[in-house]
N, C-alpha and C. Protein backbone atom coordinates (compact mmCIF):
# COMPACT_ATOMS: atom_id res chain seq x y z
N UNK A 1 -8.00 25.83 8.72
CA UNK A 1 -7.10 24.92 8.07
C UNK A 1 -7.28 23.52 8.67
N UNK A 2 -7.35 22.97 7.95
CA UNK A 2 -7.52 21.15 8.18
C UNK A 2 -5.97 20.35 8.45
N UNK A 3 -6.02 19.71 9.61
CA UNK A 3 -5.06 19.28 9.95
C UNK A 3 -4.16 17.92 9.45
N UNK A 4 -3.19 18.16 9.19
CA UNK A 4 -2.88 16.81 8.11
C UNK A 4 -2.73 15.62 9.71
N UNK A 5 -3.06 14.63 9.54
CA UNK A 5 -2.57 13.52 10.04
C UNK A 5 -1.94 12.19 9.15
N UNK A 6 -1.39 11.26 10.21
CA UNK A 6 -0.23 10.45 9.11
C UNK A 6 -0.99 9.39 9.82
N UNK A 7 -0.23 7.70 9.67
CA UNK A 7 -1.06 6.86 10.08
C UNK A 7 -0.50 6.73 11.90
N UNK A 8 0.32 7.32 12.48
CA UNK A 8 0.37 7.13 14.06
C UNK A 8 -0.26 8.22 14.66
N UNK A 9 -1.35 9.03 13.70
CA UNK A 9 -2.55 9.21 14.20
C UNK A 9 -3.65 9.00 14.65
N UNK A 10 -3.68 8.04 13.98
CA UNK A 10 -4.99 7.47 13.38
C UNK A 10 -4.50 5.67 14.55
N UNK A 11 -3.59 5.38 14.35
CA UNK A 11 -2.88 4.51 15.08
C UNK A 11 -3.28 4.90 16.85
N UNK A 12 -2.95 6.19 17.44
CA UNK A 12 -3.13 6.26 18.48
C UNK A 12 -4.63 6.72 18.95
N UNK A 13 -5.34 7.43 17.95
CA UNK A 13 -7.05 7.13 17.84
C UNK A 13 -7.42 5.81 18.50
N UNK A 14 -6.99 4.75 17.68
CA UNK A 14 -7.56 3.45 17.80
C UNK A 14 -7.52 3.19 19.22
N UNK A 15 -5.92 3.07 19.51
CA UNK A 15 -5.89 2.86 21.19
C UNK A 15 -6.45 3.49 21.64
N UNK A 16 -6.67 4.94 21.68
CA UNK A 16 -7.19 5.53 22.93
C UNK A 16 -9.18 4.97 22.94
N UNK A 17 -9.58 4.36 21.66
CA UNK A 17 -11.39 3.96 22.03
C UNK A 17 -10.76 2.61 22.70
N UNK A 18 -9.73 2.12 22.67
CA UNK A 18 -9.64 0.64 23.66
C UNK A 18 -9.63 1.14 25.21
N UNK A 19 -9.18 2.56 25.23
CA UNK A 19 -8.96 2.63 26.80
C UNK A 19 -10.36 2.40 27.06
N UNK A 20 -11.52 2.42 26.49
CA UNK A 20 -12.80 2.06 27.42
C UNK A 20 -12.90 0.69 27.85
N UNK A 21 -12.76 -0.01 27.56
CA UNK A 21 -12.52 -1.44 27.92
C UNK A 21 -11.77 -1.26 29.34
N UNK A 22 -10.60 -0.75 29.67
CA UNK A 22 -9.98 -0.42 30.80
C UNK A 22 -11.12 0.31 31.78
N UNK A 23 -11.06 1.45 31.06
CA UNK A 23 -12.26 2.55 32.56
C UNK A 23 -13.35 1.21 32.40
N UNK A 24 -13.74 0.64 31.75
CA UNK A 24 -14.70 -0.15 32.29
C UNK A 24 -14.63 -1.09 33.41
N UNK A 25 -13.76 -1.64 33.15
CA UNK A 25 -12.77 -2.75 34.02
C UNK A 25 -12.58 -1.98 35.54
N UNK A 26 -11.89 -0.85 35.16
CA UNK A 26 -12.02 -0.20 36.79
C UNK A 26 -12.90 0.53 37.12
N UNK A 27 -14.08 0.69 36.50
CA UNK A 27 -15.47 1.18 36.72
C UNK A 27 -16.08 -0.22 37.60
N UNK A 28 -16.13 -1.61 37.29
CA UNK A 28 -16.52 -2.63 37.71
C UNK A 28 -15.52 -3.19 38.67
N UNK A 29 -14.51 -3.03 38.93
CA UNK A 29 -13.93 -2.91 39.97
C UNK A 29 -14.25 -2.64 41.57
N UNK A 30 -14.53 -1.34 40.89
CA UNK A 30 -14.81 -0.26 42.08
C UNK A 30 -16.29 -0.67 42.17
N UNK A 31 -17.18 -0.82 41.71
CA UNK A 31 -18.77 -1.06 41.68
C UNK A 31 -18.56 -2.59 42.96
N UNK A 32 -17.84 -3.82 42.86
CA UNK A 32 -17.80 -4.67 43.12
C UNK A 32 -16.94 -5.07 44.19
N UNK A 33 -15.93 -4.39 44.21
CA UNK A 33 -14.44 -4.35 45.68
C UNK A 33 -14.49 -3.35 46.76
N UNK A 34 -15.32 -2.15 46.15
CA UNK A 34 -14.72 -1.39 47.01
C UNK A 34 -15.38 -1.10 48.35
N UNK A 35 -14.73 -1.11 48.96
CA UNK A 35 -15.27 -1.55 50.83
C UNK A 35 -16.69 -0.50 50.68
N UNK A 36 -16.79 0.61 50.56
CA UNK A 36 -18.00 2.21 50.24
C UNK A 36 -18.33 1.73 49.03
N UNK A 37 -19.56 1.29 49.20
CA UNK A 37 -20.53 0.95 47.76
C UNK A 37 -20.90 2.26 47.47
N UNK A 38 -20.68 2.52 46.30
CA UNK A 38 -21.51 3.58 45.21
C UNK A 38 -22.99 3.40 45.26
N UNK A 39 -23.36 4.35 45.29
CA UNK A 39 -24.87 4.95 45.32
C UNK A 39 -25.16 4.29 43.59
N UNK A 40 -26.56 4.35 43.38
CA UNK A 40 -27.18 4.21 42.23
C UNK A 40 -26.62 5.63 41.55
N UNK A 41 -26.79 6.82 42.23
CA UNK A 41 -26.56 7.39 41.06
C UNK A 41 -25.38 8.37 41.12
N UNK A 42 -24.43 7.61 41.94
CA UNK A 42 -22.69 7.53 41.59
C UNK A 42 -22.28 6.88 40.26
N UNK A 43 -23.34 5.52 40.21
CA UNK A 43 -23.08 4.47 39.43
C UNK A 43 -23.54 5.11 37.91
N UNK A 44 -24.54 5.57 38.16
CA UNK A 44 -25.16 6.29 36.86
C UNK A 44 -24.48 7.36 36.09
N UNK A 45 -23.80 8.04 37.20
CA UNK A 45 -23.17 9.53 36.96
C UNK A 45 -21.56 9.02 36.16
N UNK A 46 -21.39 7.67 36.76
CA UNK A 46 -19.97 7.14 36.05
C UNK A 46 -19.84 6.76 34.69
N UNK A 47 -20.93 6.06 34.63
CA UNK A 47 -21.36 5.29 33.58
C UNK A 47 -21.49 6.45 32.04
N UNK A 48 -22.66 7.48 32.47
CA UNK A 48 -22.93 8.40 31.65
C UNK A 48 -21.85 9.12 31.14
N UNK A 49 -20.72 9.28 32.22
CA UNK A 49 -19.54 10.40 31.93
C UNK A 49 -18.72 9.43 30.78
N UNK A 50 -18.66 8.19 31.33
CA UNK A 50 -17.73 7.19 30.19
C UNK A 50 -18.79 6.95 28.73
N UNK A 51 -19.75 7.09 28.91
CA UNK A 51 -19.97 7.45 28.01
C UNK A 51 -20.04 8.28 27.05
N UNK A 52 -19.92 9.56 27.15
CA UNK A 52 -19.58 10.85 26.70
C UNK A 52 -18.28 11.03 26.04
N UNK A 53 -17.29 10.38 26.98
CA UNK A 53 -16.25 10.19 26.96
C UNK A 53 -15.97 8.94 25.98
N UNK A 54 -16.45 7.78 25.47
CA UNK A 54 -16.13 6.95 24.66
C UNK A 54 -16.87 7.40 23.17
N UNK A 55 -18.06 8.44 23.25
CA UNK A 55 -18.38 8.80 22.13
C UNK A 55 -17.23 9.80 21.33
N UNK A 56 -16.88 10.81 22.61
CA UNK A 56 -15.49 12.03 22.10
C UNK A 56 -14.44 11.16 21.47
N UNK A 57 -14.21 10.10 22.24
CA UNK A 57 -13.00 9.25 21.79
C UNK A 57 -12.95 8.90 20.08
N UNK A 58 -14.51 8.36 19.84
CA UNK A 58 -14.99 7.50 18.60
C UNK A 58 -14.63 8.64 17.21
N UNK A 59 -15.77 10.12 18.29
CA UNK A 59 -15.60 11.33 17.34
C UNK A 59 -14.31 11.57 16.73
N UNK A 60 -13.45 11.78 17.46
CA UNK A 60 -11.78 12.25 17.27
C UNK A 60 -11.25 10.92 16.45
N UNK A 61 -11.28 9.49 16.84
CA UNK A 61 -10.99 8.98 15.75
C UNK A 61 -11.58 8.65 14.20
N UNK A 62 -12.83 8.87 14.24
CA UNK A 62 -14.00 9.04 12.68
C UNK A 62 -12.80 10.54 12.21
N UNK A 63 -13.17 11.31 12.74
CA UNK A 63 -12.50 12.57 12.04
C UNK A 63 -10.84 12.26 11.23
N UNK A 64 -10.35 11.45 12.48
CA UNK A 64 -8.87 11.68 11.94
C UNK A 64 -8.83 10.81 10.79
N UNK A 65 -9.79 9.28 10.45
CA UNK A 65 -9.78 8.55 9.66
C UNK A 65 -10.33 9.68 8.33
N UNK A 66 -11.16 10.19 8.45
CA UNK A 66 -11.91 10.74 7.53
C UNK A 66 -11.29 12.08 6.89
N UNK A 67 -10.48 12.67 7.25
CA UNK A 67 -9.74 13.30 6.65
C UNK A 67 -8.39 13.01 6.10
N UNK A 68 -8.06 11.79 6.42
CA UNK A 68 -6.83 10.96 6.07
C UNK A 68 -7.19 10.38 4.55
N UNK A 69 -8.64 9.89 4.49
CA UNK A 69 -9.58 8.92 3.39
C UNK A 69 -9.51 10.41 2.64
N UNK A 70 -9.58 11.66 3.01
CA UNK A 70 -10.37 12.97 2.25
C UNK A 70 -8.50 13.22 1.64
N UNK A 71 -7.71 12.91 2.50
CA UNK A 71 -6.24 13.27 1.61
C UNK A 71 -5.57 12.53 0.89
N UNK A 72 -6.35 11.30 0.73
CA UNK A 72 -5.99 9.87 -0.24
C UNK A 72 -4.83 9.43 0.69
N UNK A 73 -4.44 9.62 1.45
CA UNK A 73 -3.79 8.60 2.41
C UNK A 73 -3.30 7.47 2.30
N UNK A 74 -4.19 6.50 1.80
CA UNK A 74 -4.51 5.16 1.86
C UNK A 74 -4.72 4.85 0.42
N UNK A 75 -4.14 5.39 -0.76
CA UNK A 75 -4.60 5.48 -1.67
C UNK A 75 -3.70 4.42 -2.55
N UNK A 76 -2.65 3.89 -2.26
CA UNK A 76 -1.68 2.82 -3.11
C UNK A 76 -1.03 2.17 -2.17
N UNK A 77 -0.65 0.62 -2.48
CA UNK A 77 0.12 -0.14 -1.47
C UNK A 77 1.71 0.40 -0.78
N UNK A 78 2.34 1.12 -1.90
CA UNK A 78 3.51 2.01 -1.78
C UNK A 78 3.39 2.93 -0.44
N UNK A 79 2.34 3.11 -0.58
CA UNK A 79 1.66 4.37 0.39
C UNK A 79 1.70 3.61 2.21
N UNK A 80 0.80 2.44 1.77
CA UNK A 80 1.21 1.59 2.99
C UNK A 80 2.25 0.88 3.70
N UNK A 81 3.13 0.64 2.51
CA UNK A 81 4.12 0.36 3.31
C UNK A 81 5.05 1.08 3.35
N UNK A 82 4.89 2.21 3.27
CA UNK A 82 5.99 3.34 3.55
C UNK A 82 5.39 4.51 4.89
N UNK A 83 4.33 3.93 5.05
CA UNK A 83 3.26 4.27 6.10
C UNK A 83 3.57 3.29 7.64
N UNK A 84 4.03 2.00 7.16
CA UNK A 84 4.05 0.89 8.04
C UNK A 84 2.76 0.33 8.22
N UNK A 85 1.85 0.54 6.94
CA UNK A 85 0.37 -0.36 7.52
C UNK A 85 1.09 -1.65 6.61
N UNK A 86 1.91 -2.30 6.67
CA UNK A 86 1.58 -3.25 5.80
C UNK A 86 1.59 -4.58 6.64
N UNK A 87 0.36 -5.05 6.93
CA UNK A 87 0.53 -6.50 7.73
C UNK A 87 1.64 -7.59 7.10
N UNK A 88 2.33 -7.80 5.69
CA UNK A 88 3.22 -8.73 5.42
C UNK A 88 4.20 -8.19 4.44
């Protein structure tokens, strides 16, 4: 069974691919402050995992968009603003 989502699904999708911007931030942090320099391939092993990790992120939000688009969701302005997408 296919899971219905609404738009503070798809809403909290979005944020969670911004948290990479953050792990990045304290990925470069730590690369640059921290008294114990990381090895090359501490640095590598971090890097790769956030990456994995920002692709799962991307995955889970494509899906939730794409079955939202597959349930017409988004299908009339009524829809949006009874949704709360409506920018005005």
């Amino acid at each position: 069974m296919t899971q219905k989502y609404e738009s503070p699904d798809l809403e909290g999708a979005i944020m969670e691919v911004w948290h990479t911007k953050d792990d990045l931030d304290l990925i470069s942090e730590r690369i640059l402050d921290d008294p114990k320099p990381m090895t090359e391939d501490e640095i590598a092993n971090v890097l790769i995992g956030l990456s994995e990790l920002h692709e799962t992120r991307c995955k889970k939000l494509f899906n939730i968009f794409e079955t939202m688009v597959y349930e017409n969701c988004f299908n009339n302005k009524a829809d949006f603003i009874s949704r709360g997408l409506n920018d005005g």
